[in-house]
PDB file of N, CA and C in Angstrom:
ATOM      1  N   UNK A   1       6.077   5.098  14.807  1.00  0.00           N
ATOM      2  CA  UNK A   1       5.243   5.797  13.852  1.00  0.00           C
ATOM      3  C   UNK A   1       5.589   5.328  12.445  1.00  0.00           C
ATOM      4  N   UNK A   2       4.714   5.123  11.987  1.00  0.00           N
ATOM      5  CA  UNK A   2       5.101   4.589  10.177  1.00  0.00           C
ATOM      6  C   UNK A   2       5.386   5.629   9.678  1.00  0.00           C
ATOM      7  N   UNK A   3       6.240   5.325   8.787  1.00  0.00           N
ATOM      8  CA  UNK A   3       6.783   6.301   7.654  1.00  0.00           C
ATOM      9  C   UNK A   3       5.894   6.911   6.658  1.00  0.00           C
ATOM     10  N   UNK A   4       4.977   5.966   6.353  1.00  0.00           N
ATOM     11  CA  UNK A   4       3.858   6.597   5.233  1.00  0.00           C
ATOM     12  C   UNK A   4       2.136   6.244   6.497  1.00  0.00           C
ATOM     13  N   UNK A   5       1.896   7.027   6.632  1.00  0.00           N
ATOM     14  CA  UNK A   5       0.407   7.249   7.333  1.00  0.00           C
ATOM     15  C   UNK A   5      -0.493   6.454   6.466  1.00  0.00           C
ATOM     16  N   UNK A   6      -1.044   5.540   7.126  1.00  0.00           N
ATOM     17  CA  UNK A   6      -2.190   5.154   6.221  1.00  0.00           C
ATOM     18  C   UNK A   6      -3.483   6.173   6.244  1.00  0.00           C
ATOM     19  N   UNK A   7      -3.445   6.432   5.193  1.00  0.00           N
ATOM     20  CA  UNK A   7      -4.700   6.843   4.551  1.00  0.00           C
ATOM     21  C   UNK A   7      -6.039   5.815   4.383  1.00  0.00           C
ATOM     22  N   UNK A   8      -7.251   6.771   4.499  1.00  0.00           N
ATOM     23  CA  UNK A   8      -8.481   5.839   4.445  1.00  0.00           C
ATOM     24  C   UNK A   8      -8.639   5.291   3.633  1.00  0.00           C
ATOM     25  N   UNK A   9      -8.580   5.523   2.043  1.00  0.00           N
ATOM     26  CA  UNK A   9      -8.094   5.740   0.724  1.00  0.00           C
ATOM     27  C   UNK A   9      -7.237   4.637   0.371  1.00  0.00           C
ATOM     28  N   UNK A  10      -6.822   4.188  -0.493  1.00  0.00           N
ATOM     29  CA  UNK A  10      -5.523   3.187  -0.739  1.00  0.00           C
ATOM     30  C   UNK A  10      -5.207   4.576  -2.161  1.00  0.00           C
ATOM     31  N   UNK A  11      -4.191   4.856  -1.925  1.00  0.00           N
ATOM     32  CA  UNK A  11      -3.819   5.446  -3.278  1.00  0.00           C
ATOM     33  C   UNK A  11      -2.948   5.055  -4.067  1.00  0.00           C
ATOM     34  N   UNK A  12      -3.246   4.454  -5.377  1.00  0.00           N
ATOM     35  CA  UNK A  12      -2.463   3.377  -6.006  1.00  0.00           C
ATOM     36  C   UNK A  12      -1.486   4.152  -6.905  1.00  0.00           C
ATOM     37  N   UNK A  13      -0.876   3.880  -7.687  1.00  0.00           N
ATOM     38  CA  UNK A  13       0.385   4.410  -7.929  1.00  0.00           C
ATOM     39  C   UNK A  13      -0.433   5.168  -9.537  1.00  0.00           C
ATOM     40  N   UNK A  14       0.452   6.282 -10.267  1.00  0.00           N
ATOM     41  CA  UNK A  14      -0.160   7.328 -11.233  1.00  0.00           C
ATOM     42  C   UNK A  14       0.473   6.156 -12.486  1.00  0.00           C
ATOM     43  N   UNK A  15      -0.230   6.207 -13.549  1.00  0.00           N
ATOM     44  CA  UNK A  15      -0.050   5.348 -14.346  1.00  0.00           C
ATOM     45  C   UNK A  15       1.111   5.618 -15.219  1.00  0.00           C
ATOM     46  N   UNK A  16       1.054   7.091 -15.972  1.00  0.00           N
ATOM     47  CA  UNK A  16       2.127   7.727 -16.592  1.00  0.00           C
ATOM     48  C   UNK A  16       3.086   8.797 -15.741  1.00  0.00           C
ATOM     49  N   UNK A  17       4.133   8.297 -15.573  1.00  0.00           N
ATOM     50  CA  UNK A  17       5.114   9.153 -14.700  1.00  0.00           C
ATOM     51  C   UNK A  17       5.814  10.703 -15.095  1.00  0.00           C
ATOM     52  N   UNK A  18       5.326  10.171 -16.626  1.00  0.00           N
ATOM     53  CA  UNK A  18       5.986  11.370 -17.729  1.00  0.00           C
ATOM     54  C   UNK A  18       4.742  12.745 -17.718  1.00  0.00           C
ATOM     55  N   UNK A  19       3.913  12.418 -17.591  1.00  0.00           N
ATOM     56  CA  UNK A  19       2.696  13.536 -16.956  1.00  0.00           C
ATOM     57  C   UNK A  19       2.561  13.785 -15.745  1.00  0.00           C
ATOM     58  N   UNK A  20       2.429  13.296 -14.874  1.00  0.00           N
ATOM     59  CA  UNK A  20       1.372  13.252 -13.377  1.00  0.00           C
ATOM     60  C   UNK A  20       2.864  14.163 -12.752  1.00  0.00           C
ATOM     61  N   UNK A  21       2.171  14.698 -11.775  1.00  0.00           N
ATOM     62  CA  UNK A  21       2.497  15.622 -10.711  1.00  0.00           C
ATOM     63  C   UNK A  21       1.951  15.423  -9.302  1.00  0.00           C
ATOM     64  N   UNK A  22       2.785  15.990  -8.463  1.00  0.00           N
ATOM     65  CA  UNK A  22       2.227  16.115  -6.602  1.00  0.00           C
ATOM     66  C   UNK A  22       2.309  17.023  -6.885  1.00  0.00           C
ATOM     67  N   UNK A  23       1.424  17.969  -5.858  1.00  0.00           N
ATOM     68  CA  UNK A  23       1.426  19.891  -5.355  1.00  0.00           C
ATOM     69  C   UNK A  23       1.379  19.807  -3.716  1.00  0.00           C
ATOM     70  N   UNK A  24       2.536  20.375  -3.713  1.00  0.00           N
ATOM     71  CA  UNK A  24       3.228  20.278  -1.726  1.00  0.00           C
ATOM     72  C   UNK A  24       3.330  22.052  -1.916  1.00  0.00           C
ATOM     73  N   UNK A  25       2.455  22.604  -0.897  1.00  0.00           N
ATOM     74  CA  UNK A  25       3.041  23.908  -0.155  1.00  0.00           C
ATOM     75  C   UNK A  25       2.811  25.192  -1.390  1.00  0.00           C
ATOM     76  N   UNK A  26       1.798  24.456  -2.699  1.00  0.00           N
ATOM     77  CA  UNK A  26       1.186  25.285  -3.623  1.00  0.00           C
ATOM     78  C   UNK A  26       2.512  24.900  -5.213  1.00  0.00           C
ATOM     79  N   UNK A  27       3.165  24.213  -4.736  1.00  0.00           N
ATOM     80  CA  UNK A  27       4.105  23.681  -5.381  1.00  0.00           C
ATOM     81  C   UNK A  27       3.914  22.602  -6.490  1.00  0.00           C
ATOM     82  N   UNK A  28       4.037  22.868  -7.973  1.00  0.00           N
ATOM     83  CA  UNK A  28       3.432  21.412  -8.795  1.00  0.00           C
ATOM     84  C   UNK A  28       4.769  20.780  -9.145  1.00  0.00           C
ATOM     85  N   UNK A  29       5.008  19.707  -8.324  1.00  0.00           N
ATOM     86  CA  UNK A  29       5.818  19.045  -8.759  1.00  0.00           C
ATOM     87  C   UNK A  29       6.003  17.843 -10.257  1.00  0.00           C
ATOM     88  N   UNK A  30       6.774  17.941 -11.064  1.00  0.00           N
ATOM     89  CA  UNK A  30       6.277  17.075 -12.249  1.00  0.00           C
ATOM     90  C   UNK A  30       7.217  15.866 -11.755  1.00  0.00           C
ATOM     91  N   UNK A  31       6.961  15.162 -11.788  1.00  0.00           N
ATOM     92  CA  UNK A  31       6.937  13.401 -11.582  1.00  0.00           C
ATOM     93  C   UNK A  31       8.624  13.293 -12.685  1.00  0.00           C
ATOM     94  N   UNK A  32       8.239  13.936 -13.728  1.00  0.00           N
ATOM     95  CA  UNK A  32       9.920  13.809 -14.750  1.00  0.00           C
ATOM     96  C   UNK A  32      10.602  13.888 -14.309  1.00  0.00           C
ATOM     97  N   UNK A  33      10.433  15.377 -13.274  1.00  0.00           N
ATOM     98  CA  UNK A  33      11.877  15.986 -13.035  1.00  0.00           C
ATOM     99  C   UNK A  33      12.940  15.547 -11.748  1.00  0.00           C
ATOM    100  N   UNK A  34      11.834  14.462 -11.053  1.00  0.00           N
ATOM    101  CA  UNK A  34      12.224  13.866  -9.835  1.00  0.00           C
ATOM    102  C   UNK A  34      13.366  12.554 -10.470  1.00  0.00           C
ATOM    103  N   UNK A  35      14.826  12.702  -9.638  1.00  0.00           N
ATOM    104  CA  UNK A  35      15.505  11.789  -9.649  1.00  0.00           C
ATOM    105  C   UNK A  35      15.784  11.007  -8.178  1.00  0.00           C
ATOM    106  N   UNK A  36      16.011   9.915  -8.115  1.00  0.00           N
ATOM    107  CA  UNK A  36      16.212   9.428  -6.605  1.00  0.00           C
ATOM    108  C   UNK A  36      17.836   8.807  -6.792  1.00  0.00           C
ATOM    109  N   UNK A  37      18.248   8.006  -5.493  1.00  0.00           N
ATOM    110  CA  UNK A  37      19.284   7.608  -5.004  1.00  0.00           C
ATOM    111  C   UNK A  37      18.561   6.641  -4.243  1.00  0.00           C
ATOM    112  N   UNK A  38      19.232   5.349  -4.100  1.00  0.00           N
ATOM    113  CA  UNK A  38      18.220   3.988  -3.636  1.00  0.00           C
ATOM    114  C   UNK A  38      19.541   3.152  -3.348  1.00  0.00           C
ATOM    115  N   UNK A  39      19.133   2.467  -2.300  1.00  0.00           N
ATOM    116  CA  UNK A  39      19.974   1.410  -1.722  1.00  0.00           C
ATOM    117  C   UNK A  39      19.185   0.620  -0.810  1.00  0.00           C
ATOM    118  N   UNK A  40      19.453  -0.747  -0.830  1.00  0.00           N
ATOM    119  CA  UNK A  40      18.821  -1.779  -0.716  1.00  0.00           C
ATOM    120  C   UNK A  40      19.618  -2.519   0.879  1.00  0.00           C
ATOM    121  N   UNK A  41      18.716  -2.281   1.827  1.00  0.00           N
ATOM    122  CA  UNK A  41      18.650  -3.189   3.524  1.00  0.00           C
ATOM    123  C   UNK A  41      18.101  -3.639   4.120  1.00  0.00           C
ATOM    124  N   UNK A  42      18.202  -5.035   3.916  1.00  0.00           N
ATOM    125  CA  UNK A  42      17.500  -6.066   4.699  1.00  0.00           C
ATOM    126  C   UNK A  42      16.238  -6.734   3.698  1.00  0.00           C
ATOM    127  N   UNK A  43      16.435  -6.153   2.217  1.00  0.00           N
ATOM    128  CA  UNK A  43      14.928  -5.861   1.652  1.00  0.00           C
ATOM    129  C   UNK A  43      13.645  -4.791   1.444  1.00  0.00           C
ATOM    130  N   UNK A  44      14.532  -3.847   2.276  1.00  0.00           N
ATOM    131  CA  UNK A  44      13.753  -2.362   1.886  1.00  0.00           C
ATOM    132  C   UNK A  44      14.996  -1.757   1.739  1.00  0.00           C
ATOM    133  N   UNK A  45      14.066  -0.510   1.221  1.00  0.00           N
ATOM    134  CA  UNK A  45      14.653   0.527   0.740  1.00  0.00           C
ATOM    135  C   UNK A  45      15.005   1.810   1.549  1.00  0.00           C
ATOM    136  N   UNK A  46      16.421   2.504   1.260  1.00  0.00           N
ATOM    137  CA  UNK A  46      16.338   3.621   1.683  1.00  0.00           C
ATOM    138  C   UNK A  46      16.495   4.861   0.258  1.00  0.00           C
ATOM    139  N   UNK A  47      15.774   5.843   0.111  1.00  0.00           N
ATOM    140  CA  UNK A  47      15.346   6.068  -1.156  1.00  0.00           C
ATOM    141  C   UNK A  47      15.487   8.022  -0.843  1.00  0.00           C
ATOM    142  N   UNK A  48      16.585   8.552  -1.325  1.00  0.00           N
ATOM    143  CA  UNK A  48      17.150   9.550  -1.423  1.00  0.00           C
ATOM    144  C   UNK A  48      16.293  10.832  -2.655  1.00  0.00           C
ATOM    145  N   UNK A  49      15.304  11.171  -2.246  1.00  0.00           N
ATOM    146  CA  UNK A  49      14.483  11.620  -3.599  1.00  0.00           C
ATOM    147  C   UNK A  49      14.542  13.394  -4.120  1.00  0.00           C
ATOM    148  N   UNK A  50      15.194  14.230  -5.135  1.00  0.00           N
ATOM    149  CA  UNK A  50      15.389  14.805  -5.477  1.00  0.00           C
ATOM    150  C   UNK A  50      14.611  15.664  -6.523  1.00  0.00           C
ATOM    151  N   UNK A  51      14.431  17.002  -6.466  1.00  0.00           N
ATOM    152  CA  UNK A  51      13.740  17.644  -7.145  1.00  0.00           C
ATOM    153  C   UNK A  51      13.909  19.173  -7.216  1.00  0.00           C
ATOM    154  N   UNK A  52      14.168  19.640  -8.151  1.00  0.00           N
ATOM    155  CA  UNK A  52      15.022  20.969  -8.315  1.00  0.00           C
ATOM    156  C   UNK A  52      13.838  21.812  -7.521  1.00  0.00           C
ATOM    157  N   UNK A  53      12.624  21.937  -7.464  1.00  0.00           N
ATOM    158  CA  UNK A  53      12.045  22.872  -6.373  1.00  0.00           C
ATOM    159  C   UNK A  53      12.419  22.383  -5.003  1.00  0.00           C
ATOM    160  N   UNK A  54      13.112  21.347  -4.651  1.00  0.00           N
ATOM    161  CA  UNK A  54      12.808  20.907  -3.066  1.00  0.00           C
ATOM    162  C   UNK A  54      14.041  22.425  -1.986  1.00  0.00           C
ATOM    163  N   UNK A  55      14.755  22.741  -2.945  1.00  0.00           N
ATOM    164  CA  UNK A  55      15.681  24.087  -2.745  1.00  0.00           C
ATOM    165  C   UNK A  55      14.609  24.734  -1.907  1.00  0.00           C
ATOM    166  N   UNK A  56      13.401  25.323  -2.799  1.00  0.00           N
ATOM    167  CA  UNK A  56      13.147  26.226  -2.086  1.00  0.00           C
ATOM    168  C   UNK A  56      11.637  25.805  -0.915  1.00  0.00           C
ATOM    169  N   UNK A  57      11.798  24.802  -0.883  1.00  0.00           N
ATOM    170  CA  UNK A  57      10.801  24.527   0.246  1.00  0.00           C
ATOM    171  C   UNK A  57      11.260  24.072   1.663  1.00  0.00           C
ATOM    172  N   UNK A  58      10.692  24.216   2.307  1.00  0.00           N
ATOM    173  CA  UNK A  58      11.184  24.233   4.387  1.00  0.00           C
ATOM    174  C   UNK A  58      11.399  22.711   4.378  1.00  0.00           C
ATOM    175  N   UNK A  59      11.696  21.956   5.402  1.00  0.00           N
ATOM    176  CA  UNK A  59      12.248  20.871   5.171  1.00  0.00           C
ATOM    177  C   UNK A  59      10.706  19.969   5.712  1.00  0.00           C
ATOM    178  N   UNK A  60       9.638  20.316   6.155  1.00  0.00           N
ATOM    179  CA  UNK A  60       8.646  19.543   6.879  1.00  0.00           C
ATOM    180  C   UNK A  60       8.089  19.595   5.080  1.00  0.00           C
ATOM    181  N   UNK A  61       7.977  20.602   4.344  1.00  0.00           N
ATOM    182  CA  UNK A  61       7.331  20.714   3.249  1.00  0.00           C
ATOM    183  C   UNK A  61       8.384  19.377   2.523  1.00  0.00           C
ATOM    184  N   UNK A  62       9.780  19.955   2.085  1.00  0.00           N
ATOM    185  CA  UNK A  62      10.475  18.645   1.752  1.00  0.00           C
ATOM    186  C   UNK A  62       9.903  16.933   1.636  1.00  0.00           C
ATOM    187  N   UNK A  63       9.710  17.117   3.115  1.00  0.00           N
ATOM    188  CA  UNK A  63       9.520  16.086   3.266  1.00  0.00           C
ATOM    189  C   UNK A  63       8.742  15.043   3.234  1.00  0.00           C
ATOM    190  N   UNK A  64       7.185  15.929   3.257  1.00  0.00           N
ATOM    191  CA  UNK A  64       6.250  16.039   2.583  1.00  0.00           C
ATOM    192  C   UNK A  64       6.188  15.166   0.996  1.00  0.00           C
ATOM    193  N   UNK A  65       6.905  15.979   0.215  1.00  0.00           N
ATOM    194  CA  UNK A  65       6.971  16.181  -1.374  1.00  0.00           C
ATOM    195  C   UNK A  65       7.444  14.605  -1.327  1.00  0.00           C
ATOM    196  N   UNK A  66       8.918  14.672  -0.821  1.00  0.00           N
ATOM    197  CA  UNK A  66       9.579  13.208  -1.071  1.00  0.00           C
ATOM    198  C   UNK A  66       8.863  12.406  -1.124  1.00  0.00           C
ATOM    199  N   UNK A  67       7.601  12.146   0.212  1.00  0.00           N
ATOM    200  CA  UNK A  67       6.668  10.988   0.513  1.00  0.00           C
ATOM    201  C   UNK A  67       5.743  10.976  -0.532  1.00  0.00           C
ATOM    202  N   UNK A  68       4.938  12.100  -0.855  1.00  0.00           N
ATOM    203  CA  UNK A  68       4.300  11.892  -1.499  1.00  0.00           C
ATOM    204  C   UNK A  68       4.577  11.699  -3.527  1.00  0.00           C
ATOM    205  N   UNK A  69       5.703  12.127  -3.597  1.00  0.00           N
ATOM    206  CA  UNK A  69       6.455  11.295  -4.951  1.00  0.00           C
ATOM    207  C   UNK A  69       6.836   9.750  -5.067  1.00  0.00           C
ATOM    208  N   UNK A  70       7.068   9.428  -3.753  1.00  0.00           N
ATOM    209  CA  UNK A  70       7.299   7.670  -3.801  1.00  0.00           C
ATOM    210  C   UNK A  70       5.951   6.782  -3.286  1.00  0.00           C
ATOM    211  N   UNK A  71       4.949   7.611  -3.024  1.00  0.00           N
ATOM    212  CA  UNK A  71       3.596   7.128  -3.047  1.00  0.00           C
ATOM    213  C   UNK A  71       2.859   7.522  -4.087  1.00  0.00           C
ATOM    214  N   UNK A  72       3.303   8.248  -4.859  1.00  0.00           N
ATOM    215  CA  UNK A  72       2.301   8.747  -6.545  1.00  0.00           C
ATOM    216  C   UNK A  72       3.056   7.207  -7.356  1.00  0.00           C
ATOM    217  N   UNK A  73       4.761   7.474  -7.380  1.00  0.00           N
ATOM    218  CA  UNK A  73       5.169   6.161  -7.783  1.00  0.00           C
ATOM    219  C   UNK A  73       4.765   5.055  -8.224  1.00  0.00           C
ATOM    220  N   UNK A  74       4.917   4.506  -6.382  1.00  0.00           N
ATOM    221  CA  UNK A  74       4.614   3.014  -6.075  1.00  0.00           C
ATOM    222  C   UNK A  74       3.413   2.746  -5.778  1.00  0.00           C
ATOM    223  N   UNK A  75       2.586   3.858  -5.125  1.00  0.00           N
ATOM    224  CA  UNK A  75       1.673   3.327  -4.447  1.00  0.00           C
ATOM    225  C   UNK A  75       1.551   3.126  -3.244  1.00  0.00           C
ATOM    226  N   UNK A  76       0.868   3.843  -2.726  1.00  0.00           N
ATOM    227  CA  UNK A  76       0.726   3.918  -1.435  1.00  0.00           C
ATOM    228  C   UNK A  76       0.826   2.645  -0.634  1.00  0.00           C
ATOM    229  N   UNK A  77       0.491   1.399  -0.835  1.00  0.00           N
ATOM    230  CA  UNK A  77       0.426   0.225   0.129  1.00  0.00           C
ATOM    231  C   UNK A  77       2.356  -0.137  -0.499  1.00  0.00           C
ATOM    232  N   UNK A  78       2.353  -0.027  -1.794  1.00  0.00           N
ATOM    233  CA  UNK A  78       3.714  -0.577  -2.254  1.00  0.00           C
ATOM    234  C   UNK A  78       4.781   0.062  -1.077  1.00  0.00           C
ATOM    235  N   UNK A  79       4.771   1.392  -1.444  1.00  0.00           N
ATOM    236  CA  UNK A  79       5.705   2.652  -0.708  1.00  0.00           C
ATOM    237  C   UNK A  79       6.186   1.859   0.845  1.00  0.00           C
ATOM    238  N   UNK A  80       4.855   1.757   1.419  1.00  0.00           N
ATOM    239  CA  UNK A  80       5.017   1.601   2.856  1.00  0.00           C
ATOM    240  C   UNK A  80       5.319   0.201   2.984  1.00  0.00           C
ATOM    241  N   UNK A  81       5.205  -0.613   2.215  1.00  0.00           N
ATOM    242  CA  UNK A  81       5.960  -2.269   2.582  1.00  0.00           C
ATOM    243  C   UNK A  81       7.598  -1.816   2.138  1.00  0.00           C
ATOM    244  N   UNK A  82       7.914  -0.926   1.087  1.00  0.00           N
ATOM    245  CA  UNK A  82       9.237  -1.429   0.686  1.00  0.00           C
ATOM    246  C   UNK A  82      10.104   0.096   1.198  1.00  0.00           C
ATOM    247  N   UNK A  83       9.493   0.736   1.188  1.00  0.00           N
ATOM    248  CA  UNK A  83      10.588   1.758   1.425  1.00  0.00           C
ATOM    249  C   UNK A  83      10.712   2.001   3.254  1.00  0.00           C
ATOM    250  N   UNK A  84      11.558   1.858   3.978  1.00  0.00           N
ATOM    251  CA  UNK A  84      12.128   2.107   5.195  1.00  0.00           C
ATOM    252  C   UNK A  84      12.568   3.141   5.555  1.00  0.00           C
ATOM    253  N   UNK A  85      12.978   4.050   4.687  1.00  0.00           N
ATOM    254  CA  UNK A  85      13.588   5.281   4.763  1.00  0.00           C
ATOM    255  C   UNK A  85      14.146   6.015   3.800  1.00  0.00           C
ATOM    256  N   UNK A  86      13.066   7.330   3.996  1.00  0.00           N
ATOM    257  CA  UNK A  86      12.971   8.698   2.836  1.00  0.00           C
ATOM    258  C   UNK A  86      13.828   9.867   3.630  1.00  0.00           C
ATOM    259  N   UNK A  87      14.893  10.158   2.529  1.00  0.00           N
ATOM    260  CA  UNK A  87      15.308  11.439   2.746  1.00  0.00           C
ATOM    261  C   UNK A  87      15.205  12.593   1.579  1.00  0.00           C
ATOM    262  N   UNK A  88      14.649  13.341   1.424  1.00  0.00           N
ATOM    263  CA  UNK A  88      14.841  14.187   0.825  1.00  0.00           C
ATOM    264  C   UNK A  88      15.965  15.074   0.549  1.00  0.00           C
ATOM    265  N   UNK A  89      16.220  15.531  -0.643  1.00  0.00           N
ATOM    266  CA  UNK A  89      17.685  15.600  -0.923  1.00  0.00           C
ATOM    267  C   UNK A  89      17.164  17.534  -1.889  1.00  0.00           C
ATOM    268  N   UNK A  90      18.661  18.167  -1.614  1.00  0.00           N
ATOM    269  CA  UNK A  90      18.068  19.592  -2.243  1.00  0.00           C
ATOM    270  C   UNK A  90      18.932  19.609  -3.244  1.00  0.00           C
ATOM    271  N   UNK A  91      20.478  18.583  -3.430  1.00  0.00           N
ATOM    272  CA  UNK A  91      21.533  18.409  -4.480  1.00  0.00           C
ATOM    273  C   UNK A  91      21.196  16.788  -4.845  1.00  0.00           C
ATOM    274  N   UNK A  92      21.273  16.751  -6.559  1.00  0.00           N
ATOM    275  CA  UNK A  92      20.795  15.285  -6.799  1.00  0.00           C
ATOM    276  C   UNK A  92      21.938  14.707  -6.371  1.00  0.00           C
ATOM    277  N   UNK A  93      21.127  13.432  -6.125  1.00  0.00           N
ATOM    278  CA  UNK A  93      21.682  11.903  -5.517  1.00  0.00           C
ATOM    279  C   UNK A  93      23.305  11.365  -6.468  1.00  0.00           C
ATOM    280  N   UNK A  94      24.030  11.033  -5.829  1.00  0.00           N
ATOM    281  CA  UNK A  94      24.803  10.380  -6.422  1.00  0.00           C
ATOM    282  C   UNK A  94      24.470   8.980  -7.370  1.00  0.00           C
ATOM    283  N   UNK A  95      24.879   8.854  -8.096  1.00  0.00           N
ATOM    284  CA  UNK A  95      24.233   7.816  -9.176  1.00  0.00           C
ATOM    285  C   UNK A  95      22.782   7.669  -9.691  1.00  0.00           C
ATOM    286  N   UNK A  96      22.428   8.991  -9.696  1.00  0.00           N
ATOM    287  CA  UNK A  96      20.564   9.042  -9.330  1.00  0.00           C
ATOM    288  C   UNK A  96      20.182   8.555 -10.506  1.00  0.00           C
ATOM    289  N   UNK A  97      18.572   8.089 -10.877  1.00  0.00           N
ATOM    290  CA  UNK A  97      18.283   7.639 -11.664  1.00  0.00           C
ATOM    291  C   UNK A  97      16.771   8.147 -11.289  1.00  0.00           C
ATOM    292  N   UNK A  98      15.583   8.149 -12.551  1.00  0.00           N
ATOM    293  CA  UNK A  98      14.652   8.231 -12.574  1.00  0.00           C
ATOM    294  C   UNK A  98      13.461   7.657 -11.787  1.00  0.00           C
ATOM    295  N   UNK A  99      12.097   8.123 -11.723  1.00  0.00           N
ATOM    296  CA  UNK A  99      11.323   7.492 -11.047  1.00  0.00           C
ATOM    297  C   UNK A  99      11.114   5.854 -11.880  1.00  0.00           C
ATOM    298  N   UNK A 100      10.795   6.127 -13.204  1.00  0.00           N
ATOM    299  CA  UNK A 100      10.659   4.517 -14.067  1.00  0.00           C
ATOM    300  C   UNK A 100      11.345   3.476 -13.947  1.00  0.00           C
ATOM    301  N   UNK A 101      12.349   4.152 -13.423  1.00  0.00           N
ATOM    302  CA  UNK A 101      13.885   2.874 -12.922  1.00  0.00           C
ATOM    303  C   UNK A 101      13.414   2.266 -11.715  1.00  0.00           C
ATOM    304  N   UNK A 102      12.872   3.454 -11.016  1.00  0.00           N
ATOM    305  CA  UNK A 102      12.796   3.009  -9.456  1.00  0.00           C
ATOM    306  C   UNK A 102      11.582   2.140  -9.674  1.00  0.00           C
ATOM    307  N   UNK A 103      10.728   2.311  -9.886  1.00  0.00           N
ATOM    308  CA  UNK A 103       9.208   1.315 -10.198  1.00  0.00           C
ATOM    309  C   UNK A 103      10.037   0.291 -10.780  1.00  0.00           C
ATOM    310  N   UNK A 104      10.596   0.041 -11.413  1.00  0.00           N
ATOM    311  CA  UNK A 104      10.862  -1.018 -12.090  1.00  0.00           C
ATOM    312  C   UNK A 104      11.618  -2.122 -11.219  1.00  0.00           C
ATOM    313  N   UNK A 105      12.471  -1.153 -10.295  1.00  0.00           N
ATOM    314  CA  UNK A 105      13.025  -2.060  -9.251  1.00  0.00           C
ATOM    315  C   UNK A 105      12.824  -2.742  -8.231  1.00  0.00           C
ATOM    316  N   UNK A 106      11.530  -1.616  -7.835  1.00  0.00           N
ATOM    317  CA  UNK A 106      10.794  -2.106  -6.819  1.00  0.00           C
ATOM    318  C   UNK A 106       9.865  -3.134  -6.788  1.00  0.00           C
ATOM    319  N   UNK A 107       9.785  -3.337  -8.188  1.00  0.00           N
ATOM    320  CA  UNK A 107       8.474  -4.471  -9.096  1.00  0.00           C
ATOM    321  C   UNK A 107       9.231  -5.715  -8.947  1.00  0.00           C
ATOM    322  N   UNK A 108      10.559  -6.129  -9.232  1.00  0.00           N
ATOM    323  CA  UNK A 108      11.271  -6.780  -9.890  1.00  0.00           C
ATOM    324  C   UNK A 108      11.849  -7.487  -8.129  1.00  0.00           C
ATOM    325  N   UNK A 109      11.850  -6.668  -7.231  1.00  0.00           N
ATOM    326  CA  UNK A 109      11.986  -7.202  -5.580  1.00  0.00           C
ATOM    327  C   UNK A 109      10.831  -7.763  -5.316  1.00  0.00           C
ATOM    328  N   UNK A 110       9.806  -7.112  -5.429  1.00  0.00           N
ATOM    329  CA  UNK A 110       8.516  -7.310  -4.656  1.00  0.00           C
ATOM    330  C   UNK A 110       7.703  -8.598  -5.663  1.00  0.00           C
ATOM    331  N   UNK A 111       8.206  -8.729  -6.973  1.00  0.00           N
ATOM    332  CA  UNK A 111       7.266  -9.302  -7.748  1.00  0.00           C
ATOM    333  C   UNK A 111       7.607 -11.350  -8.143  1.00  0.00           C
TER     334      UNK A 111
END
């Protein structure tokens, strides 16, 4: 089973990260407040993604959110070539860093 479902849709990545939001489970997530944790195997990614509401959501919702923050990101076709494995995280990531970092990294592999 793929990690990111293709959609009929291609949904390309949100232009400004410092505005845009996902809403998981009635939940508006802001795109700022998300930090990740990322490590690099084989050429993909495993991508640890953090967000002070993910506390209070069930873990299918979690998990949810995670996917759909590294597909607002990257982009839905990007997401699913480079990332291998999403965990959602309810304490931030060790060495975490922003979503703009992560685009940037993922640009800078893929590009």
């Amino acid at each position: 089973m793929a990690l990111f479902r293709r959609k009929p849709e291609v949904q390309p990545a949100v232009e400004d990260l410092e505005t845009a939001s996902v809403v998981v489970a009635g939940h508006d997530l802001a795109l700022r407040d998300v930090v990740v944790g990322a490590r690099v195997d084989r050429g993909r990614l495993g991508v640890e993604v953090h967000h002070p509401v993910f506390a209070d959501l069930g873990p299918d919702h979690r998990d949810e959110a995670a996917k759909a923050v590294l597909a607002a990101t990257l982009g839905l076709p990007l997401a699913a070539q480079v990332v291998a494995e999403v965990v959602p995280a309810t304490q931030t990531p060790i060495d975490s860093f922003g979503l703009p970092a992560l685009r940037s990294f993922v640009e800078s592999l893929t590009g």
